[in-house]
PDB file of N, CA and C in Angstrom:
ATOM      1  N   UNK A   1     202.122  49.678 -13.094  1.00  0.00           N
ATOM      2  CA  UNK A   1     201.778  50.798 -13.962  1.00  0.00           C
ATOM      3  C   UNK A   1     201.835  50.353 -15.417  1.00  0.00           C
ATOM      4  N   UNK A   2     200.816  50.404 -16.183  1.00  0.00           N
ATOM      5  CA  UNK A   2     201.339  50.383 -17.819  1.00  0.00           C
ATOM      6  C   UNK A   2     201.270  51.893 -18.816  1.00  0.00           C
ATOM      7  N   UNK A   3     201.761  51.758 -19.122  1.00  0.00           N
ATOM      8  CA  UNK A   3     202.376  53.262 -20.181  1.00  0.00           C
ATOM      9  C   UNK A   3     200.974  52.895 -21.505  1.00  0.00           C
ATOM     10  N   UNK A   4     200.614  53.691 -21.463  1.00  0.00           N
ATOM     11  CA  UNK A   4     199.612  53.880 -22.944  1.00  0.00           C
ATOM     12  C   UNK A   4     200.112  55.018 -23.661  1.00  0.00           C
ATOM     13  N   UNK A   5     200.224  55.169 -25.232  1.00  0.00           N
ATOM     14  CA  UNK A   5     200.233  56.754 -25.672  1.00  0.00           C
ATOM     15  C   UNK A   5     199.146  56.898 -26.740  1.00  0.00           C
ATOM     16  N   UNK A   6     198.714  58.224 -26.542  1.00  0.00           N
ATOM     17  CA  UNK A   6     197.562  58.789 -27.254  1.00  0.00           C
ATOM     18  C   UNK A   6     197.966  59.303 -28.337  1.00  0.00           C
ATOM     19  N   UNK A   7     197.680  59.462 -29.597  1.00  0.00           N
ATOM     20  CA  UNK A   7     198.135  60.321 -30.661  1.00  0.00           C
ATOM     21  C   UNK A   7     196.852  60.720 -30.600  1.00  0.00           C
ATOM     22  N   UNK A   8     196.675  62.174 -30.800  1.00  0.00           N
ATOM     23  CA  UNK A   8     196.002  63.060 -30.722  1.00  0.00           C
ATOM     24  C   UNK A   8     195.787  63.895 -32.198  1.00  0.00           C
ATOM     25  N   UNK A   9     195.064  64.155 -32.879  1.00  0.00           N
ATOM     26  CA  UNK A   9     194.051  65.492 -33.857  1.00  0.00           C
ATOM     27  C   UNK A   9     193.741  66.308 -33.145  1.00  0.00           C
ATOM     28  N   UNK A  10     194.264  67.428 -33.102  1.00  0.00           N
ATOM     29  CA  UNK A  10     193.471  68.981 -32.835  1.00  0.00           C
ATOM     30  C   UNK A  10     192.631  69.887 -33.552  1.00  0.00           C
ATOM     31  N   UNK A  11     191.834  70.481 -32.943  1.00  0.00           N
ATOM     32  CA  UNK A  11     191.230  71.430 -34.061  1.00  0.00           C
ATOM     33  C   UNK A  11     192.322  72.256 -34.576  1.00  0.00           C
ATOM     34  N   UNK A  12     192.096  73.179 -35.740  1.00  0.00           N
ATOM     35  CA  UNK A  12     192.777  73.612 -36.318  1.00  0.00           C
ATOM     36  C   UNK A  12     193.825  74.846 -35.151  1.00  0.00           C
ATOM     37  N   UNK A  13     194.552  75.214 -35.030  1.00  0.00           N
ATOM     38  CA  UNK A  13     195.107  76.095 -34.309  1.00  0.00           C
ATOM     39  C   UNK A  13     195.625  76.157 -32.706  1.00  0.00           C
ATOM     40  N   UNK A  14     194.582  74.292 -32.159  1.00  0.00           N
ATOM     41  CA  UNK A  14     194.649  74.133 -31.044  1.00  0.00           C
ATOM     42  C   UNK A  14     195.590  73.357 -30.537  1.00  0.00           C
ATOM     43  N   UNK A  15     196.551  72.951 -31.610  1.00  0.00           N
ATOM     44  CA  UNK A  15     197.400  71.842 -30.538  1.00  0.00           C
ATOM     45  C   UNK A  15     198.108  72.576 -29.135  1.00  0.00           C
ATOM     46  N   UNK A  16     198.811  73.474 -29.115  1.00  0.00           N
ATOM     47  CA  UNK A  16     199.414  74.138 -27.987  1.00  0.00           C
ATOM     48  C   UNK A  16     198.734  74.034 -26.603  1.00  0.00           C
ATOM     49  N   UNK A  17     197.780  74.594 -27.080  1.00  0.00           N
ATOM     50  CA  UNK A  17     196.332  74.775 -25.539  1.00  0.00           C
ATOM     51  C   UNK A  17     196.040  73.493 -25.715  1.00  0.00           C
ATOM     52  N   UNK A  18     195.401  72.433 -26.255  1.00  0.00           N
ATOM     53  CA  UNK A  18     195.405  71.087 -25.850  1.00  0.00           C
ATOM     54  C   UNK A  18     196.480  70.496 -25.293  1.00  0.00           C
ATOM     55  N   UNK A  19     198.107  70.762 -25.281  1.00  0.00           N
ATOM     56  CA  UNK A  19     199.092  70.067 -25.038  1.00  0.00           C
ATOM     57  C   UNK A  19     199.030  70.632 -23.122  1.00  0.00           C
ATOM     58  N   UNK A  20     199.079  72.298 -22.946  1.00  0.00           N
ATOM     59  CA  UNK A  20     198.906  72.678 -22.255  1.00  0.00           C
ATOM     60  C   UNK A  20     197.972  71.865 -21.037  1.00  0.00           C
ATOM     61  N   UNK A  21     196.945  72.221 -21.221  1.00  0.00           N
ATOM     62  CA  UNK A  21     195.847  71.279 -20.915  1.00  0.00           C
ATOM     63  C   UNK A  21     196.056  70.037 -20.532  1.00  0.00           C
ATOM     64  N   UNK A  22     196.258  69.358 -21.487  1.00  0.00           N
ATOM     65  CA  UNK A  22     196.882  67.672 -21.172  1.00  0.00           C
ATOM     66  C   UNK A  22     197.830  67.920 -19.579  1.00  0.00           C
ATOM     67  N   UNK A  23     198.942  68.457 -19.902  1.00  0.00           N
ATOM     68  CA  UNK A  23     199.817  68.670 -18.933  1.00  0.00           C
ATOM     69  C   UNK A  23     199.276  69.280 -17.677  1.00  0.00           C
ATOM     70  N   UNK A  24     198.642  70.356 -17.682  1.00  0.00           N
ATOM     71  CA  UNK A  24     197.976  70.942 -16.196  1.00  0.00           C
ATOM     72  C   UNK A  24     196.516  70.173 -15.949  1.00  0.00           C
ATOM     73  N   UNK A  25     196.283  69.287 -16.303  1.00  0.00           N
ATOM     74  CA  UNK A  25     195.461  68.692 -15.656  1.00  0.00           C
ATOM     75  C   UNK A  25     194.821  67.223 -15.395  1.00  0.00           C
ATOM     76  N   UNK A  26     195.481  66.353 -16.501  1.00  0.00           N
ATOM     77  CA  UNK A  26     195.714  65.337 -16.150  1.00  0.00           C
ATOM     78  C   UNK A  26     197.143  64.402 -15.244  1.00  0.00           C
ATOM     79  N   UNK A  27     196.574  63.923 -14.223  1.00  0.00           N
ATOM     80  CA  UNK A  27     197.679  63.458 -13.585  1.00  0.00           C
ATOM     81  C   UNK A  27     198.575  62.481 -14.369  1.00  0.00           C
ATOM     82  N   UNK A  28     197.627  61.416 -14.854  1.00  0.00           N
ATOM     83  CA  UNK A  28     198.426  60.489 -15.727  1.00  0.00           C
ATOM     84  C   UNK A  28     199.400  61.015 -16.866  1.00  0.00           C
ATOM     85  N   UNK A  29     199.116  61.845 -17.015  1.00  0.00           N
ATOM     86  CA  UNK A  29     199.672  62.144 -18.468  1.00  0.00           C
ATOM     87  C   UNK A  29     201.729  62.607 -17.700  1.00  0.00           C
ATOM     88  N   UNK A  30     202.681  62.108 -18.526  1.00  0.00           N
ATOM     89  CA  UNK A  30     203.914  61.642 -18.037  1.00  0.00           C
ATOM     90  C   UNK A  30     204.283  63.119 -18.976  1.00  0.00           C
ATOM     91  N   UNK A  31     204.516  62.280 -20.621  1.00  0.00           N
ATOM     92  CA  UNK A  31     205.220  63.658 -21.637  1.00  0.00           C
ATOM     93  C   UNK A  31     204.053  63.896 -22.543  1.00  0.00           C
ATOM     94  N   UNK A  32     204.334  64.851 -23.169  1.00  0.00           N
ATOM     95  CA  UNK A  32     203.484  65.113 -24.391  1.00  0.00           C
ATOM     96  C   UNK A  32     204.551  65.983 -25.142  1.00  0.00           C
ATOM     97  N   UNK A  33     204.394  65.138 -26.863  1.00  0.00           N
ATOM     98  CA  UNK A  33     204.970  65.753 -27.700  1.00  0.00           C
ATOM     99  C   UNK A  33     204.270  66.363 -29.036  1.00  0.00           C
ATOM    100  N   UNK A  34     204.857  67.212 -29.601  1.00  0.00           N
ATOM    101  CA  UNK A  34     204.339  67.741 -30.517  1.00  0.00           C
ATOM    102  C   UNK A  34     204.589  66.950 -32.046  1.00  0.00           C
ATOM    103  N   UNK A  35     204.354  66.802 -33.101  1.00  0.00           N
ATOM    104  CA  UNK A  35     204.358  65.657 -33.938  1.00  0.00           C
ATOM    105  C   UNK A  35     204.143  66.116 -35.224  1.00  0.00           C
ATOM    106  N   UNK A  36     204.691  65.805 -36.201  1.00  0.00           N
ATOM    107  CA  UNK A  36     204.240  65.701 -37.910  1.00  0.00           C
ATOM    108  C   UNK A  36     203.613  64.751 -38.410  1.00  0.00           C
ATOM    109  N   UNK A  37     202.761  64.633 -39.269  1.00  0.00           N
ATOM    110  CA  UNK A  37     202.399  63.805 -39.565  1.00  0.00           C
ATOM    111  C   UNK A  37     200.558  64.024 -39.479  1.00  0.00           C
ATOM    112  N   UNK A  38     200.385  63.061 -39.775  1.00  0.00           N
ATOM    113  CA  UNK A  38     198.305  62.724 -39.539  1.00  0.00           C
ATOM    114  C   UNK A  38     197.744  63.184 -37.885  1.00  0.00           C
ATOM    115  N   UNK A  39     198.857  63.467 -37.243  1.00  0.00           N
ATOM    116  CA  UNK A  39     198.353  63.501 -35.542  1.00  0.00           C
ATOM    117  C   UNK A  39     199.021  64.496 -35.429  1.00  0.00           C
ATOM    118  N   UNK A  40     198.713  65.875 -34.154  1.00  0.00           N
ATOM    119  CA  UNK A  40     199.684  66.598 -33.985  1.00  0.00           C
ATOM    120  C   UNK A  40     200.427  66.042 -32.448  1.00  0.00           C
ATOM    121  N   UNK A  41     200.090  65.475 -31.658  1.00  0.00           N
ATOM    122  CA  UNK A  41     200.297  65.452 -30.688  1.00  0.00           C
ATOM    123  C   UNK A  41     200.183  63.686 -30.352  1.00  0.00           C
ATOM    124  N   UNK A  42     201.403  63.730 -29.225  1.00  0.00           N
ATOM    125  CA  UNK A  42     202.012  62.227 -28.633  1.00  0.00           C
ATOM    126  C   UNK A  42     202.042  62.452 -26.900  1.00  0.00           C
ATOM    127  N   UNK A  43     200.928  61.959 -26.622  1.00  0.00           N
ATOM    128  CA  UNK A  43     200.715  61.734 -25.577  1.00  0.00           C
ATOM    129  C   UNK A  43     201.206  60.385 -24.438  1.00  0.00           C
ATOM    130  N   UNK A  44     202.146  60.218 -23.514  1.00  0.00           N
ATOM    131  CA  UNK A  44     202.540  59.278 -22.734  1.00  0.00           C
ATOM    132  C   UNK A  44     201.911  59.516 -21.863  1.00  0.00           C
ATOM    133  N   UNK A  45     200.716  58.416 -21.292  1.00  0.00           N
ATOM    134  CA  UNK A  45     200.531  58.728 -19.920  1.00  0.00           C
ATOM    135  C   UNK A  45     200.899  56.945 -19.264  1.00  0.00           C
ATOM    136  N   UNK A  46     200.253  57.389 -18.161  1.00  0.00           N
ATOM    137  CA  UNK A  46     200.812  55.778 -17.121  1.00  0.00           C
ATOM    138  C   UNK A  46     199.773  55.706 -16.133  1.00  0.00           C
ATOM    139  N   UNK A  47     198.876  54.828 -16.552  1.00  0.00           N
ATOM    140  CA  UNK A  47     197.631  53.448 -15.587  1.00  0.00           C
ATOM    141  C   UNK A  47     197.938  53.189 -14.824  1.00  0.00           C
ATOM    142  N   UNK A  48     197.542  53.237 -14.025  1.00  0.00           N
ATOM    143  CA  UNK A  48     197.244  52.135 -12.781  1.00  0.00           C
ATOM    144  C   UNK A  48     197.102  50.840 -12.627  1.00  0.00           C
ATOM    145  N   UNK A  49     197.085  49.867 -12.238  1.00  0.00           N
ATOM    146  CA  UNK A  49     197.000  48.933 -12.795  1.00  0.00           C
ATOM    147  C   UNK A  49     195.683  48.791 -12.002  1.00  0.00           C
ATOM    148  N   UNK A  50     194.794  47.608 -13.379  1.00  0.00           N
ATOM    149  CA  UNK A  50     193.520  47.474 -13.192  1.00  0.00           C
ATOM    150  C   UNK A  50     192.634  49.031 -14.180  1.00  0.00           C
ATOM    151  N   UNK A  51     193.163  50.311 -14.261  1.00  0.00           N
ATOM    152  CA  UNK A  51     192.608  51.007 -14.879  1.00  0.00           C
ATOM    153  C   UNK A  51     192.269  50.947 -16.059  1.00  0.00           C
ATOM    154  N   UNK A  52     191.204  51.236 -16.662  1.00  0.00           N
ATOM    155  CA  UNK A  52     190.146  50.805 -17.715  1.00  0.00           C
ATOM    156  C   UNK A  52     190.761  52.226 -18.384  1.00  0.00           C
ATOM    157  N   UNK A  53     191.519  51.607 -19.688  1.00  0.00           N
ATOM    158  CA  UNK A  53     192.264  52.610 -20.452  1.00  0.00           C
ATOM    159  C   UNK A  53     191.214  53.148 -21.425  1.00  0.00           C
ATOM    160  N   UNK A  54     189.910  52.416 -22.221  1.00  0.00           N
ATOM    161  CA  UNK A  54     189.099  53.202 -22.942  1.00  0.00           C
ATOM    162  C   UNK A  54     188.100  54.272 -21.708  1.00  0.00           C
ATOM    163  N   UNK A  55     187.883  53.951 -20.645  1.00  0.00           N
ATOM    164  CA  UNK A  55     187.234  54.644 -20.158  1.00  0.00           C
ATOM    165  C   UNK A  55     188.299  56.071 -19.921  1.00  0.00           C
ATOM    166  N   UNK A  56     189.416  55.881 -19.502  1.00  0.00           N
ATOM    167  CA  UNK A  56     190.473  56.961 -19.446  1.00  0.00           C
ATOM    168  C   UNK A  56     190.675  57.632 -20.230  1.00  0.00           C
ATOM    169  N   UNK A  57     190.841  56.824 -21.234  1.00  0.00           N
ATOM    170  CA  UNK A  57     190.778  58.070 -22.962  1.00  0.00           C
ATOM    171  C   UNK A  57     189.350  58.801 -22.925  1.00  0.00           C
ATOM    172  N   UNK A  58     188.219  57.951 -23.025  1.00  0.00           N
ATOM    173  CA  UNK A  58     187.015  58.256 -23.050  1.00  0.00           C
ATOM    174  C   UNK A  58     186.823  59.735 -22.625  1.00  0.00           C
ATOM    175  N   UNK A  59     186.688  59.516 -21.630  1.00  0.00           N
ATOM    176  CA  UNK A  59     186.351  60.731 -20.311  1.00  0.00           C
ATOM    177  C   UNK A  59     187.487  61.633 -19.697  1.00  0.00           C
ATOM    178  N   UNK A  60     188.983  61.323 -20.342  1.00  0.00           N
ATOM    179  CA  UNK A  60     190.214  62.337 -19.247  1.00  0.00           C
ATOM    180  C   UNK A  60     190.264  62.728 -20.801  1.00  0.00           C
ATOM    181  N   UNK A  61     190.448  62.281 -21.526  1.00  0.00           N
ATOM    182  CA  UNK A  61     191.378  62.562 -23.000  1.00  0.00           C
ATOM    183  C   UNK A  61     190.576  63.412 -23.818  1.00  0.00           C
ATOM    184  N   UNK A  62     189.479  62.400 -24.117  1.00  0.00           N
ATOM    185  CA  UNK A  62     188.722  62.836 -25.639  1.00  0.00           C
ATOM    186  C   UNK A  62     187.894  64.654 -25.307  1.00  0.00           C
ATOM    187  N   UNK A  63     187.145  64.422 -24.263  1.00  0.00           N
ATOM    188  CA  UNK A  63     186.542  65.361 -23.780  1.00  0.00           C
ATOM    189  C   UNK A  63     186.987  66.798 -23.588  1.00  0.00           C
ATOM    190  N   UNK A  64     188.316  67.440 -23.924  1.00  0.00           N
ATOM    191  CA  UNK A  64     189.181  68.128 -23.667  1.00  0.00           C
ATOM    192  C   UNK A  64     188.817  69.051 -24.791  1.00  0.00           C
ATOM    193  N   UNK A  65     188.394  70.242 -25.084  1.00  0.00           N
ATOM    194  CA  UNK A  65     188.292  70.947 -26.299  1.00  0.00           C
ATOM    195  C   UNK A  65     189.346  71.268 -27.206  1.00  0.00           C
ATOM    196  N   UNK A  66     189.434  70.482 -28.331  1.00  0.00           N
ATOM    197  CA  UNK A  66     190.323  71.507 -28.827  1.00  0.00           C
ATOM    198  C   UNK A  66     190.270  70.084 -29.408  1.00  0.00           C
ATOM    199  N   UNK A  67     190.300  68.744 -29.263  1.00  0.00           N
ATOM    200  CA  UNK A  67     190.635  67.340 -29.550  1.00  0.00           C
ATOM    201  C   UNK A  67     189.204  67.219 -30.378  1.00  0.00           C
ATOM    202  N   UNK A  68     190.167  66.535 -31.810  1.00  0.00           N
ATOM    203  CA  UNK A  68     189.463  66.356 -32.889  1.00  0.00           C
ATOM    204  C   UNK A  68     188.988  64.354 -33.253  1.00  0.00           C
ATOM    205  N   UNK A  69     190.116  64.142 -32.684  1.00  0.00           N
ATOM    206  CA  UNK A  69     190.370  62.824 -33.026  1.00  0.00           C
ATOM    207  C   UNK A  69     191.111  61.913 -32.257  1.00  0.00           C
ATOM    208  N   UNK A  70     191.402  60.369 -31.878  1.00  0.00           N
ATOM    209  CA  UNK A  70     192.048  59.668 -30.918  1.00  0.00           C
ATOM    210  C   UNK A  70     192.668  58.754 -31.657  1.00  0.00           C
ATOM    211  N   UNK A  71     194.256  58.525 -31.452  1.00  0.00           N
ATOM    212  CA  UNK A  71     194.010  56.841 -31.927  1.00  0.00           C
ATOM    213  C   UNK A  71     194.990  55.795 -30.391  1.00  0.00           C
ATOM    214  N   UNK A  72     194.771  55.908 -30.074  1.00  0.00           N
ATOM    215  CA  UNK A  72     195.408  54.700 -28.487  1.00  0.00           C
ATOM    216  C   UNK A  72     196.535  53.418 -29.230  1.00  0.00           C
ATOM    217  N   UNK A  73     197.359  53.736 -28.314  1.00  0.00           N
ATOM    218  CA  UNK A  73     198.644  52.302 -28.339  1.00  0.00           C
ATOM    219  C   UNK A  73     198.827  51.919 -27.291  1.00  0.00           C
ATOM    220  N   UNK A  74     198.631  50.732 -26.905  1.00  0.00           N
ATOM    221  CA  UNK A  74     198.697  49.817 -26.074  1.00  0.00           C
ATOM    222  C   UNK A  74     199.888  49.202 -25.733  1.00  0.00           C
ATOM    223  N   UNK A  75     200.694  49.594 -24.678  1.00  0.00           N
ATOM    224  CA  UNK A  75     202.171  48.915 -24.609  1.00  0.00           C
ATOM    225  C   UNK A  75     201.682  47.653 -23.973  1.00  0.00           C
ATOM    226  N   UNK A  76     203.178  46.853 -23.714  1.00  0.00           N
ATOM    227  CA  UNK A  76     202.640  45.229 -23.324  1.00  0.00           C
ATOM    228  C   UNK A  76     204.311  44.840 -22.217  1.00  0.00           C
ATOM    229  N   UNK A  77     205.519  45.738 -22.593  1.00  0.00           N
ATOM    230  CA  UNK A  77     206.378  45.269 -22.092  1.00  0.00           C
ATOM    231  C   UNK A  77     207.571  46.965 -22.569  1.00  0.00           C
ATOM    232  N   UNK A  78     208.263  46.674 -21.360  1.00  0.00           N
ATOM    233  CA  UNK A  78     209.219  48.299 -21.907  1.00  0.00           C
ATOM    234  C   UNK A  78     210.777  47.404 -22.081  1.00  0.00           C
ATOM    235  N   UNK A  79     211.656  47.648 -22.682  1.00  0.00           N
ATOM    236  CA  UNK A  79     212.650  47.064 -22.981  1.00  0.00           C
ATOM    237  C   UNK A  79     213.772  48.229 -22.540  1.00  0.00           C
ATOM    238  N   UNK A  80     215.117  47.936 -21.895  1.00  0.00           N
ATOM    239  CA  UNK A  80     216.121  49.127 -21.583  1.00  0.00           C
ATOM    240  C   UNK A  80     217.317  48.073 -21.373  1.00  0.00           C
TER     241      UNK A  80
END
């Protein structure tokens, strides 16, 4: 499995129902947090391995109404 997180832009008023959303209907998606800053929203989800993470953002993520903007982080190793 690798962990990716999404920071997310909402339209104006939409982060809630996008967070919502995220959560009831994507499987991958693990947590989602709410955020200050340039992004409202912090998305953790978790790949498959072999899964094509721009196509995943592409088509599970971006496509979601309410989503203004994307920016993707790429983990490589989890440390505990």
């Amino acid at each position: 499995m690798q962990a990716i997180f999404v920071m997310i832009k909402c339209e104006l008023g939409q982060a809630y129902k996008v967070a919502d959303e995220l959560v009831q209907s994507i499987e991958q998606v693990s947590e989602v947090y709410s955020t200050s800053g340039q992004y409202d929203l912090l998305v953790k989800c978790y790949l498959q391995g072999g899964e094509d993470v721009g196509h995943f953002v592409n088509e599970s993520i971006q496509t979601l109404p309410g989503i203004k903007d994307t920016f993707t982080l790429i983990t490589f190793k989890a440390f505990s």
